[in-house]
N, C-alpha and C. Protein backbone atom coordinates (compact mmCIF):
# COMPACT_ATOMS: atom_id res chain seq x y z
N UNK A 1 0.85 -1.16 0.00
CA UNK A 1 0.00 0.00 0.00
C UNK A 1 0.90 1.23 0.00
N UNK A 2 0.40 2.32 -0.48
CA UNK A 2 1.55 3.55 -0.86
C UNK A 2 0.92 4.10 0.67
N UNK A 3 2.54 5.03 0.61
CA UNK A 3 2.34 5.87 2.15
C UNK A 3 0.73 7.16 2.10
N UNK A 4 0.49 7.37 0.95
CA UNK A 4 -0.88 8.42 1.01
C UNK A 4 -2.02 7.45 0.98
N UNK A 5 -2.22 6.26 1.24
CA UNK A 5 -3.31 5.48 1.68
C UNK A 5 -3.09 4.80 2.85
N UNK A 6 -2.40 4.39 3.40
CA UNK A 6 -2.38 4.09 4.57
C UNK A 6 -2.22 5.23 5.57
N UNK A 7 -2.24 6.59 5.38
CA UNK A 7 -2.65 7.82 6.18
C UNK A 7 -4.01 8.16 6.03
N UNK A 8 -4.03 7.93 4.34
CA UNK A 8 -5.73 8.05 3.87
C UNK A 8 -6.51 7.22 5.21
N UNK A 9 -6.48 6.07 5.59
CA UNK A 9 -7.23 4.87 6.04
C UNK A 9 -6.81 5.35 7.63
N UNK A 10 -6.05 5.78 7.92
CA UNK A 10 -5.77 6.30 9.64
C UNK A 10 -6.77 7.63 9.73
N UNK A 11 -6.72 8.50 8.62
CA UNK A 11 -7.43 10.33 8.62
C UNK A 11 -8.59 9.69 8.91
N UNK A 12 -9.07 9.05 7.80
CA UNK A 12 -10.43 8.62 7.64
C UNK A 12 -11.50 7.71 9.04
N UNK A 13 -10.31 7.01 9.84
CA UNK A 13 -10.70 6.44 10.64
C UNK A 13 -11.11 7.30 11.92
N UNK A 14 -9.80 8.12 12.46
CA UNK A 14 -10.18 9.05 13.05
C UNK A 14 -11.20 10.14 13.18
N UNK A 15 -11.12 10.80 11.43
CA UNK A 15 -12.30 11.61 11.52
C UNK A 15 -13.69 10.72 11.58
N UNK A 16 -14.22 9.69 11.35
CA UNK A 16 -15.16 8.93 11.23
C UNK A 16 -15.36 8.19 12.65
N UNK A 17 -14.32 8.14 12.81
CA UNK A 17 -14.37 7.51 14.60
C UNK A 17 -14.38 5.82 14.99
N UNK A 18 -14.22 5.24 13.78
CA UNK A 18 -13.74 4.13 13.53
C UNK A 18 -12.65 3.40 13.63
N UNK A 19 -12.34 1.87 13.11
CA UNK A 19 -11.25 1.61 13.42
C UNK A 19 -10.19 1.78 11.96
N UNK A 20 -9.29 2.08 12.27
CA UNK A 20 -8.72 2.43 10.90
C UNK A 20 -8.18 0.29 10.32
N UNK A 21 -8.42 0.57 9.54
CA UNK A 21 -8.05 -0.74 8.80
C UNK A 21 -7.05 -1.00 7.56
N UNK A 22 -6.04 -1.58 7.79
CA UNK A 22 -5.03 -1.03 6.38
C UNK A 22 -5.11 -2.07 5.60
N UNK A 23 -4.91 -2.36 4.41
CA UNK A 23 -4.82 -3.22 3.49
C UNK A 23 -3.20 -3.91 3.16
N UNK A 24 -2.61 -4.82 2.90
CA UNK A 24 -1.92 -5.01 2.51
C UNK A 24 -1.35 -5.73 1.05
N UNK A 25 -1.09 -5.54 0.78
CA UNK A 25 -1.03 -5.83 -1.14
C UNK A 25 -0.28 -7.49 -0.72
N UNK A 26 -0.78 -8.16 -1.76
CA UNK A 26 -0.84 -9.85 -1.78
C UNK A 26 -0.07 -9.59 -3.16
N UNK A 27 0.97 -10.60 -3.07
CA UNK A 27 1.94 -10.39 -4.06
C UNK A 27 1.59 -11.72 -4.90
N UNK A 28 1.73 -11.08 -6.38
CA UNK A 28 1.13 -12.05 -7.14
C UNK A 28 1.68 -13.28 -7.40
N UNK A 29 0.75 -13.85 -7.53
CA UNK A 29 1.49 -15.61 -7.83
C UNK A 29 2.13 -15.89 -8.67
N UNK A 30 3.37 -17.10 -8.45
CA UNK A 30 4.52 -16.51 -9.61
C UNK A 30 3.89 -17.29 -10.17
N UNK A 31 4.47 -17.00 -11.76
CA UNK A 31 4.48 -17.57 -12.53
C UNK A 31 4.77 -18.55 -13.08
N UNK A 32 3.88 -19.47 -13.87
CA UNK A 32 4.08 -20.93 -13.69
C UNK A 32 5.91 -21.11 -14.54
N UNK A 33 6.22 -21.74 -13.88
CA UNK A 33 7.14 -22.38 -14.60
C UNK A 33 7.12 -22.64 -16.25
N UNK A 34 7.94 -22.26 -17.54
CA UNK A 34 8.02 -22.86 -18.74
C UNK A 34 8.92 -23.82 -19.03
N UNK A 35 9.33 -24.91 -19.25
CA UNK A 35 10.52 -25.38 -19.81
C UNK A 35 10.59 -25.57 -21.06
N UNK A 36 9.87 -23.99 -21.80
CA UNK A 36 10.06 -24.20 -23.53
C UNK A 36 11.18 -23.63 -23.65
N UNK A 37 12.71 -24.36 -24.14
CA UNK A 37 13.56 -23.43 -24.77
C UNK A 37 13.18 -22.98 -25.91
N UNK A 38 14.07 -21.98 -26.43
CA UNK A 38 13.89 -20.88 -27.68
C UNK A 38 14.30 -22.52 -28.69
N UNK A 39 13.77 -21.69 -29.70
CA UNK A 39 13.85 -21.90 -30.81
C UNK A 39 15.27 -21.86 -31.55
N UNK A 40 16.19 -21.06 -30.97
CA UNK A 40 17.45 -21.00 -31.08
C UNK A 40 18.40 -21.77 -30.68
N UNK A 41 18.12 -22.72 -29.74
CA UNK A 41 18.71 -23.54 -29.36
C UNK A 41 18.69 -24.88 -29.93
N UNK A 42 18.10 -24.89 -31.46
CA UNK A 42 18.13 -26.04 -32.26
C UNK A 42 19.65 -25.93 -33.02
N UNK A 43 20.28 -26.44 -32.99
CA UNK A 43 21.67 -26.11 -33.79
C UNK A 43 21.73 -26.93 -34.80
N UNK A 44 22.79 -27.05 -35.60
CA UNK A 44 22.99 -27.97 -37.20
C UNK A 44 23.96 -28.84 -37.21
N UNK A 45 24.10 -29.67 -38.09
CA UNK A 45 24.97 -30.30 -38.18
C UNK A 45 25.11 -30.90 -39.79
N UNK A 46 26.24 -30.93 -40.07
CA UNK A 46 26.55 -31.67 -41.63
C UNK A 46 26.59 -32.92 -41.75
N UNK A 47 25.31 -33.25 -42.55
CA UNK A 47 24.79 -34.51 -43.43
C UNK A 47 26.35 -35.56 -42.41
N UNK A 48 27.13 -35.20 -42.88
CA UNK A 48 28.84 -35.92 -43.39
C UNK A 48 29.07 -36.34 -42.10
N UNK A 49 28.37 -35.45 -41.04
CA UNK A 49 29.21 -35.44 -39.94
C UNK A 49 28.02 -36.16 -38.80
N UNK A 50 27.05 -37.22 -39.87
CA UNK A 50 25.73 -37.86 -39.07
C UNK A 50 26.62 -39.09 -39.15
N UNK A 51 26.03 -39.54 -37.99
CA UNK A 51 26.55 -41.28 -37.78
C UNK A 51 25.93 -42.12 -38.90
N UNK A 52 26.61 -43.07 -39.07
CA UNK A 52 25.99 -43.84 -40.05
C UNK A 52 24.89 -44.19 -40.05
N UNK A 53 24.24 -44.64 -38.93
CA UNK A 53 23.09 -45.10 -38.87
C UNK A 53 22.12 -43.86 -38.77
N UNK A 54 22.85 -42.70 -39.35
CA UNK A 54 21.36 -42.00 -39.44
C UNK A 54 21.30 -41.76 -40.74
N UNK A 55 22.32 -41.91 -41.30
CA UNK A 55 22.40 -41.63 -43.32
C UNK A 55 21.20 -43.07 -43.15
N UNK A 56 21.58 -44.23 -42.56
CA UNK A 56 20.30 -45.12 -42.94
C UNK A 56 19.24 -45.04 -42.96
N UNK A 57 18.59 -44.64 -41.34
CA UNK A 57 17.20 -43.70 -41.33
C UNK A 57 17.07 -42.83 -42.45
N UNK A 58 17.49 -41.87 -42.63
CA UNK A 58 17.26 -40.86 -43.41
C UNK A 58 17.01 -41.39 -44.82
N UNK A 59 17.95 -42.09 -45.59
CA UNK A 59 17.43 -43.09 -46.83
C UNK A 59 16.43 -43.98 -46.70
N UNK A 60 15.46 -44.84 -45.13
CA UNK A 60 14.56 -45.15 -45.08
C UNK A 60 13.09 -44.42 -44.95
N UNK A 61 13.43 -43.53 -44.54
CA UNK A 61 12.48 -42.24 -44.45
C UNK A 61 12.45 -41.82 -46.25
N UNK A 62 13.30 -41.58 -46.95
CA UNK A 62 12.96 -41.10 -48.39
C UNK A 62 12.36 -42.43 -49.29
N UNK A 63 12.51 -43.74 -48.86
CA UNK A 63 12.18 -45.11 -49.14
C UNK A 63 10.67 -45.25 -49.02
N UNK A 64 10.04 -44.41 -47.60
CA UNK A 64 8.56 -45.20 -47.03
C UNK A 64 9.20 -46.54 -46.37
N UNK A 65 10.43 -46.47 -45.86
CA UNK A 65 9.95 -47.55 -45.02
C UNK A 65 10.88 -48.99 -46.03
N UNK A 66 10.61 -49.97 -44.84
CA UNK A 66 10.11 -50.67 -43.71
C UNK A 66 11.40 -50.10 -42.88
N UNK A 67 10.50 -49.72 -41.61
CA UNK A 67 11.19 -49.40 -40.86
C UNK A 67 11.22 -50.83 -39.63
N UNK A 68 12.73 -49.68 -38.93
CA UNK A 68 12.51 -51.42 -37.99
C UNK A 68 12.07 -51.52 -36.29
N UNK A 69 11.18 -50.29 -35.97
CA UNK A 69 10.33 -50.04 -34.93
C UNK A 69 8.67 -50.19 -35.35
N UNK A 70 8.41 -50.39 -34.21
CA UNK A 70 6.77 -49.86 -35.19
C UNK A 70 6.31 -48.44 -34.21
N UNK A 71 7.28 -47.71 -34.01
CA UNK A 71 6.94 -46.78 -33.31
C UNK A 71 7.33 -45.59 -34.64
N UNK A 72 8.27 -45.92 -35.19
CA UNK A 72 8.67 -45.43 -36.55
C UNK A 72 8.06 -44.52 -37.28
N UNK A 73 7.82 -43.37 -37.31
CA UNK A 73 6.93 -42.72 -38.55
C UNK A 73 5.72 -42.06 -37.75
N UNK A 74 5.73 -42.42 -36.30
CA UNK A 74 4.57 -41.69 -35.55
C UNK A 74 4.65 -40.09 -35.20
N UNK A 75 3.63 -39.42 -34.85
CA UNK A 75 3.64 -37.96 -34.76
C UNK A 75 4.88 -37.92 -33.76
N UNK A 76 5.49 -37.15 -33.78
CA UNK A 76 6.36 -36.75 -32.54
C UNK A 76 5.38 -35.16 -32.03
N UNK A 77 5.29 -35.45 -30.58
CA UNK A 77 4.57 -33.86 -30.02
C UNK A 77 5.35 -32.70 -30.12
N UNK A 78 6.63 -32.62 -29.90
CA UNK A 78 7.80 -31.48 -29.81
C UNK A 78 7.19 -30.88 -28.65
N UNK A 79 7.32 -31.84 -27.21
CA UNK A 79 6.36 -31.22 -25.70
C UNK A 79 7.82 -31.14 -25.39
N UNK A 80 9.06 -31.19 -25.54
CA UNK A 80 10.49 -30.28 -25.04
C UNK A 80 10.47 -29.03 -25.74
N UNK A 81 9.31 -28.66 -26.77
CA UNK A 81 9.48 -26.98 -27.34
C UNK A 81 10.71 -26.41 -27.49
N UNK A 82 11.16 -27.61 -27.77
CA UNK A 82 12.80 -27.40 -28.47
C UNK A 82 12.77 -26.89 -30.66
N UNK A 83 11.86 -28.03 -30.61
CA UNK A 83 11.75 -27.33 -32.55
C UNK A 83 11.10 -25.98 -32.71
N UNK A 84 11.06 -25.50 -33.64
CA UNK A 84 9.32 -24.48 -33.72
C UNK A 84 8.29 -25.29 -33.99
N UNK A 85 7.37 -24.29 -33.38
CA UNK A 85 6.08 -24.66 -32.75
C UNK A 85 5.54 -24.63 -33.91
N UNK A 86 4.95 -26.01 -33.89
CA UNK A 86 3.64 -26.12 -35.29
C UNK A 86 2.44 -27.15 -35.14
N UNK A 87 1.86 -27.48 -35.80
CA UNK A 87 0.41 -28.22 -35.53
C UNK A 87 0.77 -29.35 -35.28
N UNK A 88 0.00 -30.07 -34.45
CA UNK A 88 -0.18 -31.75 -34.27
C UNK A 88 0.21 -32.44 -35.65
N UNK A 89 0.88 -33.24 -35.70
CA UNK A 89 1.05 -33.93 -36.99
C UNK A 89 2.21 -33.17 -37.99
N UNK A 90 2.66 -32.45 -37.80
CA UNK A 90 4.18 -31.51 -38.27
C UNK A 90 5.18 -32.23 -38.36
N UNK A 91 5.52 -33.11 -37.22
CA UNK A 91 6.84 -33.34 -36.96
C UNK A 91 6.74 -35.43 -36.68
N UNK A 92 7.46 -36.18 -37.32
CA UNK A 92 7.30 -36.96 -36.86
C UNK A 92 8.52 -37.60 -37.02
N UNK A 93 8.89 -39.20 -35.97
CA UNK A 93 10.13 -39.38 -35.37
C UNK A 93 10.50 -40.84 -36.08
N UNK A 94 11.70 -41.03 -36.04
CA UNK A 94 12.14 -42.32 -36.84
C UNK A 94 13.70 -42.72 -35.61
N UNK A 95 13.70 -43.86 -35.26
CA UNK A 95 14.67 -44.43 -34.53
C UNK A 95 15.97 -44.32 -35.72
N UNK A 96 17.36 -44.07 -34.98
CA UNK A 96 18.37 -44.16 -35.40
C UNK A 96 19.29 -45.05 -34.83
N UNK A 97 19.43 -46.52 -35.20
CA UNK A 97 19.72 -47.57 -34.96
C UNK A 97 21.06 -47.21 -33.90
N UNK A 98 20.92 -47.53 -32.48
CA UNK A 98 22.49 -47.63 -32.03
C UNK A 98 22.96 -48.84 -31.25
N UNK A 99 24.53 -48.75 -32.30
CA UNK A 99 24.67 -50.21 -32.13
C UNK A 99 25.13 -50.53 -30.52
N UNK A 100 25.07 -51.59 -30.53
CA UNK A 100 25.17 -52.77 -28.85
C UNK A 100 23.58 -51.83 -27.66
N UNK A 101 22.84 -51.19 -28.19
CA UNK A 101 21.89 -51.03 -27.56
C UNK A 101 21.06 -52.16 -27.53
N UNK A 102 20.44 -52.47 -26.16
CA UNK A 102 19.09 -53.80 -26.16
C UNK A 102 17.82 -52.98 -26.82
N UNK A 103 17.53 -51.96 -26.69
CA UNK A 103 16.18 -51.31 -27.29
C UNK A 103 16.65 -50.04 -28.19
N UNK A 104 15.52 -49.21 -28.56
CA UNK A 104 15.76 -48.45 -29.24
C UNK A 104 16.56 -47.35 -29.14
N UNK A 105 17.12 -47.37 -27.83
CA UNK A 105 18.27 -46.03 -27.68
C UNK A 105 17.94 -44.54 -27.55
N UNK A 106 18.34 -43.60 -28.06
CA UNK A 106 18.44 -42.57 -27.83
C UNK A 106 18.48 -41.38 -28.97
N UNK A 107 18.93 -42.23 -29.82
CA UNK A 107 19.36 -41.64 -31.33
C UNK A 107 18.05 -41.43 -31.97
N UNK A 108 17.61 -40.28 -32.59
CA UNK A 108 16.12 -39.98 -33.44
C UNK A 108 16.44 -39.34 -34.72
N UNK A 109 15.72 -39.40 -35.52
CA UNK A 109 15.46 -38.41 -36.80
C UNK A 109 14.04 -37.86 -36.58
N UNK A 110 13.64 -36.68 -35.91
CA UNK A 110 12.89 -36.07 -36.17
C UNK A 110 12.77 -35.02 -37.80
N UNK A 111 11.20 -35.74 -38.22
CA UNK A 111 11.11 -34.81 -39.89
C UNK A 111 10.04 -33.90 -39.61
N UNK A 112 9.80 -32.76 -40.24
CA UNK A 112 9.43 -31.93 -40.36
C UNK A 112 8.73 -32.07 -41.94
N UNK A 113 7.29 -31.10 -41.62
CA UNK A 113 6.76 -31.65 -43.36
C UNK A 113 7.86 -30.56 -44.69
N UNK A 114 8.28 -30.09 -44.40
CA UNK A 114 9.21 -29.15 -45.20
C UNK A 114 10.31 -30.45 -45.81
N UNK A 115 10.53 -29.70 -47.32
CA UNK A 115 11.39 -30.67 -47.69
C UNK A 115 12.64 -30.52 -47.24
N UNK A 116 13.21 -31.59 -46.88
CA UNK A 116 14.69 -31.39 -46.08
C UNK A 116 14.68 -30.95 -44.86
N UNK A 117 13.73 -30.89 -43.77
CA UNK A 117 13.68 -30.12 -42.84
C UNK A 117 13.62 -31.53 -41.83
N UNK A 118 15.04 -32.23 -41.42
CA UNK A 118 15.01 -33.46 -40.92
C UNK A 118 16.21 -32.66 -39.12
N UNK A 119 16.14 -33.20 -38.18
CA UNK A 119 16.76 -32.80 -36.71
C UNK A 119 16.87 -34.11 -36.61
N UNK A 120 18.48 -34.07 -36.15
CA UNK A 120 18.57 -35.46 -35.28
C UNK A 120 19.50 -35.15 -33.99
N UNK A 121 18.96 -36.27 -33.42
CA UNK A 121 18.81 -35.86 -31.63
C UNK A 121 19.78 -37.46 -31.58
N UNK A 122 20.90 -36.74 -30.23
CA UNK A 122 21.76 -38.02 -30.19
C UNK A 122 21.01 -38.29 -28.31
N UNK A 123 20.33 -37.43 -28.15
CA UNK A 123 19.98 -37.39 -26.48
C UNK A 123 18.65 -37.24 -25.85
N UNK A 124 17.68 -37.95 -26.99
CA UNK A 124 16.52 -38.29 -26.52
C UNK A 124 16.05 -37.15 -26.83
N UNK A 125 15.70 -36.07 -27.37
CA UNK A 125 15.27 -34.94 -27.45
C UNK A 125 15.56 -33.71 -26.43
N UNK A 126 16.75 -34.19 -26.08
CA UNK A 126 17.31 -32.94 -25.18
C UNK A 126 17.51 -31.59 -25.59
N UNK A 127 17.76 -32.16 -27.01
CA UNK A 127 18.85 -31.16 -28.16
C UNK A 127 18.32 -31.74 -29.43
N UNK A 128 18.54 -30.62 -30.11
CA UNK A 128 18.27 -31.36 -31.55
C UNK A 128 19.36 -30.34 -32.45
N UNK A 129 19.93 -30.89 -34.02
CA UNK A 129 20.39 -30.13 -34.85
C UNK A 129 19.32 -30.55 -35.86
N UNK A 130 19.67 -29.28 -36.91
CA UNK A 130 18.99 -29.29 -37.96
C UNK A 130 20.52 -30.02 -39.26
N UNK A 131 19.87 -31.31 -39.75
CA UNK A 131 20.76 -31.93 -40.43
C UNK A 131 21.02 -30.62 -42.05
N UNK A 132 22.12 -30.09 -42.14
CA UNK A 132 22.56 -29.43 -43.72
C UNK A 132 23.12 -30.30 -44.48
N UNK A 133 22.51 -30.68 -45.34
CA UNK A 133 22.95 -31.65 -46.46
C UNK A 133 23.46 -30.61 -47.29
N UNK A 134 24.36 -29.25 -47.12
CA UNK A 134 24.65 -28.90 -48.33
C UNK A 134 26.30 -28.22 -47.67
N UNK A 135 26.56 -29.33 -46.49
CA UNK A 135 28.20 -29.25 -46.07
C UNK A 135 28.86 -31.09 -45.83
């Protein structure tokens, strides 16, 4: 409360003959937490400089397939708001085989409906680069 209302609320009490009553300001509730990073924090990487097993994905993805998950080819949400933000069904994910793993690992090709617009993630979607096939 500013110092000319809490005198306001003492004058007023007195001249009125009441009890003076002050208010105190309730500090607003923080704000929820985001864990969307920017959009900037997608970085690149050269075609050349992808592990092998993602030049494979990536030639099975331009193939249709058969892929060798059946999780393969499903929407990916982008709920780490690590890519840019676009509609349900935008972005979808393809396993990138890593070897002496028992399951599917860690390695992704996230695609984008844009041509060439492929991210691969060596860390579960921690991080992503945008693959440049033109280094």
């Amino acid at each position: 409360m500013t110092r000319i209302g809490a005198l306001g609320a003492l004058a007023a009490s007195l001249f009125i003959g009441g009890t003076a009553v002050t208010a105190t300001a309730t500090p607003a509730a923080p704000a929820a937490a985001v864990s969307v990073r920017a959009v900037a924090d997608v970085g690149d990487i050269c075609y050349s400089k992808l592990p092998s097993q993602a030049h494979d994905t990536l030639d099975l993805i331009e193939k249709g397939g058969p892929y060798p998950f059946p999780q393969d080819g499903t929407v990916f949400q982008n709920r780490e708001g690590i890519l840019p933000a676009q509609s349900s069904g935008y972005y979808h994910e393809y396993t990138v085989i890593t070897p002496g793993s028992d399951d599917r690992g860690a390695r992704r090709i996230v695609t984008g409906d844009k041509k060439d617009e492929d991210y691969y993630t060596a860390d579960h979607y921690e991080s992503f680069d945008l693959v440049d096939r033109g280094c």
